[in-house]
PDB file of N, CA and C in Angstrom:
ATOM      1  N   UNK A   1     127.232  86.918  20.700  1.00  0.00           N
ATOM      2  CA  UNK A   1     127.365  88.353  20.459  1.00  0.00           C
ATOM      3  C   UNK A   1     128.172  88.939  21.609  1.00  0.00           C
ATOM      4  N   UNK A   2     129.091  89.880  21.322  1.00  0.00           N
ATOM      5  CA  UNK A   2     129.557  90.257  22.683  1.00  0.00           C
ATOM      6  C   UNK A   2     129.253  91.417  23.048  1.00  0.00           C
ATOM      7  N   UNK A   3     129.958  92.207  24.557  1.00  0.00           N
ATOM      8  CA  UNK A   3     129.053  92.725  25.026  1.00  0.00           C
ATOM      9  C   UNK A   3     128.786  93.981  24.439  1.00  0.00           C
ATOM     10  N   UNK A   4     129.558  94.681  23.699  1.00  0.00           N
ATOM     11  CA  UNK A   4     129.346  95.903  22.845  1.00  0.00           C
ATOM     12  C   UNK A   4     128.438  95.911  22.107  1.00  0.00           C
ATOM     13  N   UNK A   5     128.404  94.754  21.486  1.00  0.00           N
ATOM     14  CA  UNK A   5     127.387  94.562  20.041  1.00  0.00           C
ATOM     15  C   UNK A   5     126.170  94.560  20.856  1.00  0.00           C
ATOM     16  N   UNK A   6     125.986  93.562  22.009  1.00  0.00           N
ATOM     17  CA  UNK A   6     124.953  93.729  22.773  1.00  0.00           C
ATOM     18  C   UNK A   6     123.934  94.642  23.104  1.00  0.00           C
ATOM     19  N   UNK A   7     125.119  95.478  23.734  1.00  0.00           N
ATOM     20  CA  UNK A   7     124.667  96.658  24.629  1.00  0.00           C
ATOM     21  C   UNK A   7     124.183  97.706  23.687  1.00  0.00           C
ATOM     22  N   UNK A   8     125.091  97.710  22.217  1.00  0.00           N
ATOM     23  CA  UNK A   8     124.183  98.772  20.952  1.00  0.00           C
ATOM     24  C   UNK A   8     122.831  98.312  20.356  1.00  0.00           C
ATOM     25  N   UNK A   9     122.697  96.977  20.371  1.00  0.00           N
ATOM     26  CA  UNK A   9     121.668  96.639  20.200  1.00  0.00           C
ATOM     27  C   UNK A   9     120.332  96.795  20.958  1.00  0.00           C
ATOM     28  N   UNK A  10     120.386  96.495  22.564  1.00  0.00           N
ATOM     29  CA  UNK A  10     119.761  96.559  23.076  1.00  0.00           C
ATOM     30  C   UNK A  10     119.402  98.520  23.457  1.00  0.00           C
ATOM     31  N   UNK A  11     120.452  99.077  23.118  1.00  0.00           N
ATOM     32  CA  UNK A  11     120.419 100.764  22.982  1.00  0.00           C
ATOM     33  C   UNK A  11     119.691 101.302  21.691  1.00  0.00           C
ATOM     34  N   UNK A  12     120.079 100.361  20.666  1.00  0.00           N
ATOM     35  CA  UNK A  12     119.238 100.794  19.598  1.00  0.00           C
ATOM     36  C   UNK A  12     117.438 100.495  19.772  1.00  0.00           C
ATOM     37  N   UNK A  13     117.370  99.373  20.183  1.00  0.00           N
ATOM     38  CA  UNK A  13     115.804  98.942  20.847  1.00  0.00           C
ATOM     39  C   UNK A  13     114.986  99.755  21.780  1.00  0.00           C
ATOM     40  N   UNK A  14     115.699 100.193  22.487  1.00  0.00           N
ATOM     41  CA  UNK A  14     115.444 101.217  23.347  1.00  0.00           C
ATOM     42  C   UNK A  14     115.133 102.776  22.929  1.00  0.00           C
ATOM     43  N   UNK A  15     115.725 102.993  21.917  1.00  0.00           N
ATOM     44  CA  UNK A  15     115.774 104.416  21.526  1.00  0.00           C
ATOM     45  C   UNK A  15     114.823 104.534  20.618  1.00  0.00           C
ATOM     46  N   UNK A  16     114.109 103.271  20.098  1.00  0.00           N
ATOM     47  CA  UNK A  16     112.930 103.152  19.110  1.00  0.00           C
ATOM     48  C   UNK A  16     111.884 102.991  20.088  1.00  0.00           C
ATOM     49  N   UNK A  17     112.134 102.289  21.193  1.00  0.00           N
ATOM     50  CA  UNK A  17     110.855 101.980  21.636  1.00  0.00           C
ATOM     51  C   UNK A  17     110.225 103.224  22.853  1.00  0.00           C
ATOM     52  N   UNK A  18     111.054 104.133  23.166  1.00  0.00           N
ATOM     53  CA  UNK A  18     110.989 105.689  24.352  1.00  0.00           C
ATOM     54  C   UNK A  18     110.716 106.389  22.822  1.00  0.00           C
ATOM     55  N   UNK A  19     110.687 106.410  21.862  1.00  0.00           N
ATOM     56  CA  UNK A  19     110.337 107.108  20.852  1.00  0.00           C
ATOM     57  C   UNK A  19     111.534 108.798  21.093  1.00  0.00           C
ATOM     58  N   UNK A  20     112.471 108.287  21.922  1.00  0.00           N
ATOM     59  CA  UNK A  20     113.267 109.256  22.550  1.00  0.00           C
ATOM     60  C   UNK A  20     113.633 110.849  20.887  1.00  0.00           C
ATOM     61  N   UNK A  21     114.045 111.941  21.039  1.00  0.00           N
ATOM     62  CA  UNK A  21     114.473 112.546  20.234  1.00  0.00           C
ATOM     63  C   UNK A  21     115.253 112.133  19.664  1.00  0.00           C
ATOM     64  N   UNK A  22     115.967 112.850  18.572  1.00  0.00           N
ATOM     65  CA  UNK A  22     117.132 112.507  18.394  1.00  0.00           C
ATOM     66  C   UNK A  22     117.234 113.724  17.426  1.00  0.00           C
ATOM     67  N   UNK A  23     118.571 113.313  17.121  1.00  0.00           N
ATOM     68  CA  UNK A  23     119.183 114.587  15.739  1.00  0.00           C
ATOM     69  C   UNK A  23     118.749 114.106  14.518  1.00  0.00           C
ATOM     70  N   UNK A  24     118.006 115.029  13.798  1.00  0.00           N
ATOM     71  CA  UNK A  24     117.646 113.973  12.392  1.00  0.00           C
ATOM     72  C   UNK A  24     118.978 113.565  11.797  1.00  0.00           C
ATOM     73  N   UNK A  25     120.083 114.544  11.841  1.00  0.00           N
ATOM     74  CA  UNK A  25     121.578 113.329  11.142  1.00  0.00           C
ATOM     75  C   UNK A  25     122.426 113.852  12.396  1.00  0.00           C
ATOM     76  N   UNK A  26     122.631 113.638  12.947  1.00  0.00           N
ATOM     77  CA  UNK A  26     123.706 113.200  14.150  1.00  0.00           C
ATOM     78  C   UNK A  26     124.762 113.218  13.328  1.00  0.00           C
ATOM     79  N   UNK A  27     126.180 114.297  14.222  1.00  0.00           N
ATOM     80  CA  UNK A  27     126.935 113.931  13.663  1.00  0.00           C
ATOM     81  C   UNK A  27     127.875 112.764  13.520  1.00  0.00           C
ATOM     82  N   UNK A  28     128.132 112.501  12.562  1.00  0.00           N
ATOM     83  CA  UNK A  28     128.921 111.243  11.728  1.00  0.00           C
ATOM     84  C   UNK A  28     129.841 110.707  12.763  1.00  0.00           C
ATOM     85  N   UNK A  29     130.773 111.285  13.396  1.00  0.00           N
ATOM     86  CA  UNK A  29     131.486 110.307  14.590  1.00  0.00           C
ATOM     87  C   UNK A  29     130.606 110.127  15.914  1.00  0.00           C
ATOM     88  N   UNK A  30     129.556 110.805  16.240  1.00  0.00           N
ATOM     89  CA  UNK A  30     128.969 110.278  16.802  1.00  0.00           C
ATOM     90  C   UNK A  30     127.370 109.442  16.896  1.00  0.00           C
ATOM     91  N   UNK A  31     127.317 108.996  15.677  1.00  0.00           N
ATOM     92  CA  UNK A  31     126.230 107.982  15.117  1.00  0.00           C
ATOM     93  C   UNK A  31     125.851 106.806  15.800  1.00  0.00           C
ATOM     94  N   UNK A  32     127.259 106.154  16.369  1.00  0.00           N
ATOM     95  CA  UNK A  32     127.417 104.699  17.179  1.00  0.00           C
ATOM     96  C   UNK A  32     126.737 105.375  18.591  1.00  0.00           C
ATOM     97  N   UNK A  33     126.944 106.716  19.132  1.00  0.00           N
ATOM     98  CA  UNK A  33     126.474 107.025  20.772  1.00  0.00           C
ATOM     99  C   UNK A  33     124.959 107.105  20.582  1.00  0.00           C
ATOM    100  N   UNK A  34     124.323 107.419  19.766  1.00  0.00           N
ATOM    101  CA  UNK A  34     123.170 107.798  19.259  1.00  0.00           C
ATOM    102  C   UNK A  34     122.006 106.446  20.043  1.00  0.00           C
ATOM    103  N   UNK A  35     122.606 105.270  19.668  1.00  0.00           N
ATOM    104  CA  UNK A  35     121.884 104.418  20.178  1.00  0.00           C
ATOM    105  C   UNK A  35     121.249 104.230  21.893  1.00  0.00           C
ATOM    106  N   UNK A  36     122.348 104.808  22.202  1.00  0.00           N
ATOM    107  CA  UNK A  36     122.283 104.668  23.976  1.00  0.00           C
ATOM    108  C   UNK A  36     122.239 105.970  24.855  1.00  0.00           C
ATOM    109  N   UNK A  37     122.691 107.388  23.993  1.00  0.00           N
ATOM    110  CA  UNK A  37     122.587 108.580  24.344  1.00  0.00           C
ATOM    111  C   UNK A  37     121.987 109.534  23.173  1.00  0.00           C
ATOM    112  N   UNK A  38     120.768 110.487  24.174  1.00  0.00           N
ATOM    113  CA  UNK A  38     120.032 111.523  23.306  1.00  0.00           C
ATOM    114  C   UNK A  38     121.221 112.427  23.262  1.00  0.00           C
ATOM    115  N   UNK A  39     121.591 112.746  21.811  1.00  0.00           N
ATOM    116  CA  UNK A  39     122.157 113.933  21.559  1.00  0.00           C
ATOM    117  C   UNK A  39     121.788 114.879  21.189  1.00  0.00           C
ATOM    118  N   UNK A  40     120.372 115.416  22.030  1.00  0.00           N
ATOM    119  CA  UNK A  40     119.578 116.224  21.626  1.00  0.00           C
ATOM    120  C   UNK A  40     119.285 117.797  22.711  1.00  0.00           C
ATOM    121  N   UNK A  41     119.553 118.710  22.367  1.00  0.00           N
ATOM    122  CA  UNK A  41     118.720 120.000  23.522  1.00  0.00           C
ATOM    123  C   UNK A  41     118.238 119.261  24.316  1.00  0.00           C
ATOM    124  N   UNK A  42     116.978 118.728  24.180  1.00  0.00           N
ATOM    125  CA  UNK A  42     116.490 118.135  25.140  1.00  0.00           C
ATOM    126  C   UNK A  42     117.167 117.261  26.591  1.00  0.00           C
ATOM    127  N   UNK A  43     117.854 116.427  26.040  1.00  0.00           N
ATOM    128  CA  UNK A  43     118.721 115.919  27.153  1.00  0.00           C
ATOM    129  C   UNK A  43     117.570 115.187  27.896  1.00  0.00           C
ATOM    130  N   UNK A  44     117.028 113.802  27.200  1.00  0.00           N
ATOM    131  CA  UNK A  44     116.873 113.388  27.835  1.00  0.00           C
ATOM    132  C   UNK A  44     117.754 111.621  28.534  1.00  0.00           C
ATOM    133  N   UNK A  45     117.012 111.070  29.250  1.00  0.00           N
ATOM    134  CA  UNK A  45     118.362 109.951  29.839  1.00  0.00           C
ATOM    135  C   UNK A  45     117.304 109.052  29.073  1.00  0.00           C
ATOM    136  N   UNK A  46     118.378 107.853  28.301  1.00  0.00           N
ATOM    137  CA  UNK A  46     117.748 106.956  27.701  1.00  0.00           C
ATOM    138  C   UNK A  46     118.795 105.375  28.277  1.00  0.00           C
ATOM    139  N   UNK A  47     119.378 104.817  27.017  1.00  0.00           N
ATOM    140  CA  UNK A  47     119.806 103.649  28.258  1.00  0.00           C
ATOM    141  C   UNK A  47     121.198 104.539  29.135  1.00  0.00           C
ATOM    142  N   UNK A  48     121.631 105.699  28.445  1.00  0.00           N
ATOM    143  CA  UNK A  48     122.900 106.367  28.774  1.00  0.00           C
ATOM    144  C   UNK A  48     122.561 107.830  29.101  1.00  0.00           C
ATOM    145  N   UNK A  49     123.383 108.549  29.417  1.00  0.00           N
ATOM    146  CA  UNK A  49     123.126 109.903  30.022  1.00  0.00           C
ATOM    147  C   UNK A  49     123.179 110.530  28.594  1.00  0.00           C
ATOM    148  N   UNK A  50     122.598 111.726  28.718  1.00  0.00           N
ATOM    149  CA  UNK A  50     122.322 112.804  27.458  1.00  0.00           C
ATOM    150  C   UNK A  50     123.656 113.257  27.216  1.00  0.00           C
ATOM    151  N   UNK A  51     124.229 113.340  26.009  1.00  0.00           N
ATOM    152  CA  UNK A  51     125.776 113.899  25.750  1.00  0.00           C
ATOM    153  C   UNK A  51     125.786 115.030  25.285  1.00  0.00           C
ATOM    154  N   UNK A  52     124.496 115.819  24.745  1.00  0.00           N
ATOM    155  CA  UNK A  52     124.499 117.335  24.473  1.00  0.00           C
ATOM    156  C   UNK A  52     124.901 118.429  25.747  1.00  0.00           C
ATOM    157  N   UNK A  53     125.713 119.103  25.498  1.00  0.00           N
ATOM    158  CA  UNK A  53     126.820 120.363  26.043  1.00  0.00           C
ATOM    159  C   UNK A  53     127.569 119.268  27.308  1.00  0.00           C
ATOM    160  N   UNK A  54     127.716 118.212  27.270  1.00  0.00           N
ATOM    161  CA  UNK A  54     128.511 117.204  27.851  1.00  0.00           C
ATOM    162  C   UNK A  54     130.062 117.897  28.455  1.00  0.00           C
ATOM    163  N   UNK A  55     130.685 117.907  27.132  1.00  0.00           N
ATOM    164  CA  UNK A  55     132.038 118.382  27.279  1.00  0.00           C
ATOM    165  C   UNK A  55     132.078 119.398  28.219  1.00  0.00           C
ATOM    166  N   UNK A  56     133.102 119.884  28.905  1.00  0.00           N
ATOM    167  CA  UNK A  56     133.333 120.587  29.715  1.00  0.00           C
ATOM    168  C   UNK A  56     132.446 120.779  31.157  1.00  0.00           C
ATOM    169  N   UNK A  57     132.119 119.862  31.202  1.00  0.00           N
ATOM    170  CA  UNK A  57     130.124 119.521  32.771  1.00  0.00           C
ATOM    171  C   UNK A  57     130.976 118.802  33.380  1.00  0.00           C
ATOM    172  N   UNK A  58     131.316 118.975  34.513  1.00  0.00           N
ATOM    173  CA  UNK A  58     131.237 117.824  35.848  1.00  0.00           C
ATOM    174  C   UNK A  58     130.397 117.094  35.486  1.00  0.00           C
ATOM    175  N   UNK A  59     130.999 115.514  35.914  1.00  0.00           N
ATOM    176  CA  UNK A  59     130.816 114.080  35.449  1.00  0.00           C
ATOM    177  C   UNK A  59     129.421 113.679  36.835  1.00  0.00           C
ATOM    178  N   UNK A  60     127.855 113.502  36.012  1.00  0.00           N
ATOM    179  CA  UNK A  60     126.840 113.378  36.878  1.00  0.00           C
ATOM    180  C   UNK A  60     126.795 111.975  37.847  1.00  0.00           C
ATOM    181  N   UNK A  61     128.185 110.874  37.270  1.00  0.00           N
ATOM    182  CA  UNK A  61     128.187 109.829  37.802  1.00  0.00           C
ATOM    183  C   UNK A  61     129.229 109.462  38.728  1.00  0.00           C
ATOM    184  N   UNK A  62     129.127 109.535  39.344  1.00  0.00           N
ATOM    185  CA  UNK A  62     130.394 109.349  40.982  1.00  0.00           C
ATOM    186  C   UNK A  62     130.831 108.569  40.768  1.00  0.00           C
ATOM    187  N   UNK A  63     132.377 108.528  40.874  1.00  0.00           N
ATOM    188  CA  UNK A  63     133.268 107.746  41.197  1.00  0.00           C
ATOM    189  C   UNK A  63     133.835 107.527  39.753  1.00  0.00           C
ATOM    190  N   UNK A  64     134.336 108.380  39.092  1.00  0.00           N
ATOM    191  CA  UNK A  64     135.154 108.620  37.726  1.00  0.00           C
ATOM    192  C   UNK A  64     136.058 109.139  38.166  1.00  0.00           C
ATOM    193  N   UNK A  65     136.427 110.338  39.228  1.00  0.00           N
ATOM    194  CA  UNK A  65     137.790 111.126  39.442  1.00  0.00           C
ATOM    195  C   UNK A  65     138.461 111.830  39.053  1.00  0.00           C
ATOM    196  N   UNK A  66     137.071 112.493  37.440  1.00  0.00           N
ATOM    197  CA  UNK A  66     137.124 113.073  36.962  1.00  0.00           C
ATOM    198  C   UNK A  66     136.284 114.428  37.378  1.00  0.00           C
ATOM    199  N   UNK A  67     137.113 115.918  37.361  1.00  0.00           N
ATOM    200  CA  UNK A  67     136.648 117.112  37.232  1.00  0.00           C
ATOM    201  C   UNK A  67     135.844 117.685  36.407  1.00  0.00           C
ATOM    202  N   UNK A  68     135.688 117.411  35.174  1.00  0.00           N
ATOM    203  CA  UNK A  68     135.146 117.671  34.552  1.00  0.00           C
ATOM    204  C   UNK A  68     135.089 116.724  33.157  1.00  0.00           C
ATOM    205  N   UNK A  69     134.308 116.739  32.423  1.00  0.00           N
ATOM    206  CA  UNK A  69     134.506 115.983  31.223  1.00  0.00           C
ATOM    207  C   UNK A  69     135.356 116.360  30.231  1.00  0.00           C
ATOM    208  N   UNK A  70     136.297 116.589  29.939  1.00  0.00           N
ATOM    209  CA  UNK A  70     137.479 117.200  29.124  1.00  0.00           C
ATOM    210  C   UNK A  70     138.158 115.832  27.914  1.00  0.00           C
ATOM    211  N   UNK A  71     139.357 116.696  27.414  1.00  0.00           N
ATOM    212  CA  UNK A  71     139.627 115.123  26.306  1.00  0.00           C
ATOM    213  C   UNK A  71     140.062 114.323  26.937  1.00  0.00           C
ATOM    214  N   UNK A  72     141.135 114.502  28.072  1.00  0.00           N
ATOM    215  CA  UNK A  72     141.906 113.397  28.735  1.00  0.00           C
ATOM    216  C   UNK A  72     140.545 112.759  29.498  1.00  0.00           C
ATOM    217  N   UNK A  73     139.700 112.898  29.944  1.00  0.00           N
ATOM    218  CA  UNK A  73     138.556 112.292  30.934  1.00  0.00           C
ATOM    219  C   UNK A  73     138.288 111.421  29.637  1.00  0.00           C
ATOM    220  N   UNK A  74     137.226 112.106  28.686  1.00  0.00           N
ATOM    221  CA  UNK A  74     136.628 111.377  27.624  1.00  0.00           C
ATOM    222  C   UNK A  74     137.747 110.392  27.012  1.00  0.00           C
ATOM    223  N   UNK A  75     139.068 110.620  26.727  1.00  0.00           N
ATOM    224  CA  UNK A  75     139.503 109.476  26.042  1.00  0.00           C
ATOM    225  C   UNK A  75     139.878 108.337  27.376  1.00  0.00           C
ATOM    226  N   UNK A  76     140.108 108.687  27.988  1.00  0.00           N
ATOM    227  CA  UNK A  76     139.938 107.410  29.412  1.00  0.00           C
ATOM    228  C   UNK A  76     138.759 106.587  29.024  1.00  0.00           C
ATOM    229  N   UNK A  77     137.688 107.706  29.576  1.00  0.00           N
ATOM    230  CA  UNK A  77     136.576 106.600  29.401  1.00  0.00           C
ATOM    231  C   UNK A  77     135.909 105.650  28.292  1.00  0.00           C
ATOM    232  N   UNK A  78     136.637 106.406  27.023  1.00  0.00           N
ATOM    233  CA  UNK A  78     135.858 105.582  25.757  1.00  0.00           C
ATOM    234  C   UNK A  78     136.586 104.906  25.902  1.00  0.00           C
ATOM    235  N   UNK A  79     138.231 104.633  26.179  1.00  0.00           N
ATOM    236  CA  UNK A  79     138.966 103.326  25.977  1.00  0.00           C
ATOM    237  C   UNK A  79     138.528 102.147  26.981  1.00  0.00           C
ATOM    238  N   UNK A  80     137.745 102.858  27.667  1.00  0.00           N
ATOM    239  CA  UNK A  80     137.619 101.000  28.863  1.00  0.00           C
ATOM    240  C   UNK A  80     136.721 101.809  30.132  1.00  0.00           C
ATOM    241  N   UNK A  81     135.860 101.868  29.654  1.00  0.00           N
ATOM    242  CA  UNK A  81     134.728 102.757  30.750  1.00  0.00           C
ATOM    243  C   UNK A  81     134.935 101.920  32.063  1.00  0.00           C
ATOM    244  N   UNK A  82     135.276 100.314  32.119  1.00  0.00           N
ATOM    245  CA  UNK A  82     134.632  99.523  33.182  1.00  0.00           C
ATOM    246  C   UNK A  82     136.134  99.900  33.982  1.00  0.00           C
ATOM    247  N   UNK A  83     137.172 100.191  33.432  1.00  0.00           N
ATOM    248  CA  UNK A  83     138.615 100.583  34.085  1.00  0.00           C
ATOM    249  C   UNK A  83     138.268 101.852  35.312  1.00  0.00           C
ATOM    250  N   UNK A  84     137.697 102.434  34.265  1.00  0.00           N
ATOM    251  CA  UNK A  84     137.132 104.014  35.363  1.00  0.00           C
ATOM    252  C   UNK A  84     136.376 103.997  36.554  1.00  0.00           C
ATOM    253  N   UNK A  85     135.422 103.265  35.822  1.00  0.00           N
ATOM    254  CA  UNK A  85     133.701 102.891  36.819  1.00  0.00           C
ATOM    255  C   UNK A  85     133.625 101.565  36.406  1.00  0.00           C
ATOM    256  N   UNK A  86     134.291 100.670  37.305  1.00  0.00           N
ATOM    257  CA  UNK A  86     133.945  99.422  37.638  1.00  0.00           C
ATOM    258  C   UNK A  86     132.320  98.628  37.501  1.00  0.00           C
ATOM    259  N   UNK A  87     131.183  99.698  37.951  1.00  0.00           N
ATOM    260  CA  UNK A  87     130.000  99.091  38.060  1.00  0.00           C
ATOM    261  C   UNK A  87     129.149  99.628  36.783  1.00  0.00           C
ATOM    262  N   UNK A  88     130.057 100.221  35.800  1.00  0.00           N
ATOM    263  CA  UNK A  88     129.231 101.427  35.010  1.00  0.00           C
ATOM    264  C   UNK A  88     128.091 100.542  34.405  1.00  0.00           C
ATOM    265  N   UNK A  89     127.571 100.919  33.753  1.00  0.00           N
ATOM    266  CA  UNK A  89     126.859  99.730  32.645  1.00  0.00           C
ATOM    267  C   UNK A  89     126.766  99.987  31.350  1.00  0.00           C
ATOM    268  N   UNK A  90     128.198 101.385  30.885  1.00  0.00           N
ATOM    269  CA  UNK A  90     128.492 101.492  29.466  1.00  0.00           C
ATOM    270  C   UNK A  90     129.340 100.136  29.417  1.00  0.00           C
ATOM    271  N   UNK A  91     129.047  99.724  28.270  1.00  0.00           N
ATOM    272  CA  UNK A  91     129.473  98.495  28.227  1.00  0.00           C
ATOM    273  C   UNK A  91     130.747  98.568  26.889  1.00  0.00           C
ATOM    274  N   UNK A  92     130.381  99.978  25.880  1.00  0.00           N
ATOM    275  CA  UNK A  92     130.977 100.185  24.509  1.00  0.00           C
ATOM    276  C   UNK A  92     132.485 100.612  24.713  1.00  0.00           C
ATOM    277  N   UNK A  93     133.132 100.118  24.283  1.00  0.00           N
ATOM    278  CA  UNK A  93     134.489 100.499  24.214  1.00  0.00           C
ATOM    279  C   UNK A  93     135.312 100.966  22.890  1.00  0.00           C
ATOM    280  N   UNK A  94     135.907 102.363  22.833  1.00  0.00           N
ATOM    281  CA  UNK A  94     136.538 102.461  21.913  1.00  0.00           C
ATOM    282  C   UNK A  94     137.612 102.314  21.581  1.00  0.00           C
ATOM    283  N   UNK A  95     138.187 101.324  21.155  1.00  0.00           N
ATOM    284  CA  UNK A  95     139.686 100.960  20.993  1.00  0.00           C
ATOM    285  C   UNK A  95     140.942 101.855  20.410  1.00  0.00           C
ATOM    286  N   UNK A  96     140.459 102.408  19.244  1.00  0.00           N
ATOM    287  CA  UNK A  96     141.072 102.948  18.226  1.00  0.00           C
ATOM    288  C   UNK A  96     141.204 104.664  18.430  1.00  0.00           C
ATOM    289  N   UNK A  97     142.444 105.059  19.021  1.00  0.00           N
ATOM    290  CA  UNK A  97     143.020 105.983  19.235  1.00  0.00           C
ATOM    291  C   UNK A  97     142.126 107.277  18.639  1.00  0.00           C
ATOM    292  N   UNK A  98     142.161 107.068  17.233  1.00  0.00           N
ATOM    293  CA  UNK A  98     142.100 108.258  16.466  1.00  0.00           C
ATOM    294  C   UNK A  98     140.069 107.936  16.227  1.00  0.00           C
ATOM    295  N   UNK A  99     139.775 107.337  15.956  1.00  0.00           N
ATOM    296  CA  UNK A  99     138.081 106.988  16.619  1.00  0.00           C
ATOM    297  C   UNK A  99     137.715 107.931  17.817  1.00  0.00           C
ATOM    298  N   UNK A 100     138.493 107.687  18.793  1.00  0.00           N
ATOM    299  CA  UNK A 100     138.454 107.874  19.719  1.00  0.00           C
ATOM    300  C   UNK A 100     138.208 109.638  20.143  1.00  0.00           C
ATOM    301  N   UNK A 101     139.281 110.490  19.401  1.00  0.00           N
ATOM    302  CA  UNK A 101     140.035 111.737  19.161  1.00  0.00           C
ATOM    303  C   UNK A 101     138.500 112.244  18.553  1.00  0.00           C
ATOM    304  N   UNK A 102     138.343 111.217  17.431  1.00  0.00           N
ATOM    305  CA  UNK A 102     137.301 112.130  16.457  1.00  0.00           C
ATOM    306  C   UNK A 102     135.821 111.756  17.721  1.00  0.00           C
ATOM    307  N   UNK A 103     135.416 111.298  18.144  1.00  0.00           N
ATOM    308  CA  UNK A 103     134.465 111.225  18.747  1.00  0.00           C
ATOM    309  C   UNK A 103     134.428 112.162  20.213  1.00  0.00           C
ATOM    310  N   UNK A 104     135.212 112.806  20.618  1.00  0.00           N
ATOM    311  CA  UNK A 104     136.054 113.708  21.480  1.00  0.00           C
ATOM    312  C   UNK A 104     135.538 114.833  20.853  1.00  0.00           C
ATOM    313  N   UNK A 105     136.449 114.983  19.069  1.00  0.00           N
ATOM    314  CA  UNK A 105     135.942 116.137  18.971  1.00  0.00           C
ATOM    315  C   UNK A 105     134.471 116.740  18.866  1.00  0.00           C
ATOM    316  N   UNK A 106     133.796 116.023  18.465  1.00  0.00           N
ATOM    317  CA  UNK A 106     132.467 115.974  18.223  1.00  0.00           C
ATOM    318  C   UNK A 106     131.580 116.059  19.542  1.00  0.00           C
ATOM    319  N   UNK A 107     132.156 115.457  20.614  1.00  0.00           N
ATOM    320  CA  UNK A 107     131.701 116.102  21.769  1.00  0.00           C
ATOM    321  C   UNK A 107     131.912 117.450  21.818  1.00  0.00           C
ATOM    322  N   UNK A 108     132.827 118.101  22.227  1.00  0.00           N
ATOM    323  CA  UNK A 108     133.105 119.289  22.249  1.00  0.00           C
ATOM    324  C   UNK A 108     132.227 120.125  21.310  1.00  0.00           C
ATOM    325  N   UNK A 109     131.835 119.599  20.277  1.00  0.00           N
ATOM    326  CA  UNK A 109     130.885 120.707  19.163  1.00  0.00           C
ATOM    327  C   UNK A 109     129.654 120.508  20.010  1.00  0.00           C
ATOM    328  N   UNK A 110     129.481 119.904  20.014  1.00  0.00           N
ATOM    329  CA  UNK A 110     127.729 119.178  20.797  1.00  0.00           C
ATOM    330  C   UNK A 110     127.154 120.237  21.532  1.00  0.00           C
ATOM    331  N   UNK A 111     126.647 121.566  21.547  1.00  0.00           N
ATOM    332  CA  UNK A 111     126.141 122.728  22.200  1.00  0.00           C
ATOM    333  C   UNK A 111     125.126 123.664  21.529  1.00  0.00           C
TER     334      UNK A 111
END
């Protein structure tokens, strides 16, 4: 298995077993974050940081070099988190440009 599939798996295990919140339907491009981040008011930290009102927040994890979480930050980091933050332990990578865009936008709604 590699390490994406991994790391959703072991995020999905996790998010059943903290009995953590969640959105009863999460939106649709962001369904795959769901496993590893509460996208909930609540905000709580599960295997990943909480992504609700995300967009536009100074980045809580040092050493990104990023100002704030914006599209150019977010599409950096979904394409190759370990490029950004070497030690991160997002492990998910989004390859696909326009994946990418739509999961961006959907941050930005997240408030």
């Amino acid at each position: 298995m590699n390490r994406s599939l991994w790391a959703l798996a072991l995020g999905a295990v996790m998010v059943g077993a903290l009995g953590a919140p969640a959105l009863a339907n999460p939106p649709k491009d962001l369904a795959i974050c769901a496993a590893c981040h509460d996208l909930s008011p609540a905000k709580q930290k599960l295997g990943g940081a909480p992504l609700f009102g995300l967009y536009g927040q100074k980045p809580t994890i040092s050493g990104t070099g990023f100002a704030k979480w914006d599209r150019a930050a977010l599409d950096k980091w979904l394409a190759n988190p370990s490029a950004v933050k070497p030690d991160t332990t997002m492990a998910f990578v989004v390859k696909n440009d326009s994946r990418r865009a739509k999961i961006i936008e959907a941050l930005s709604q997240l408030k």
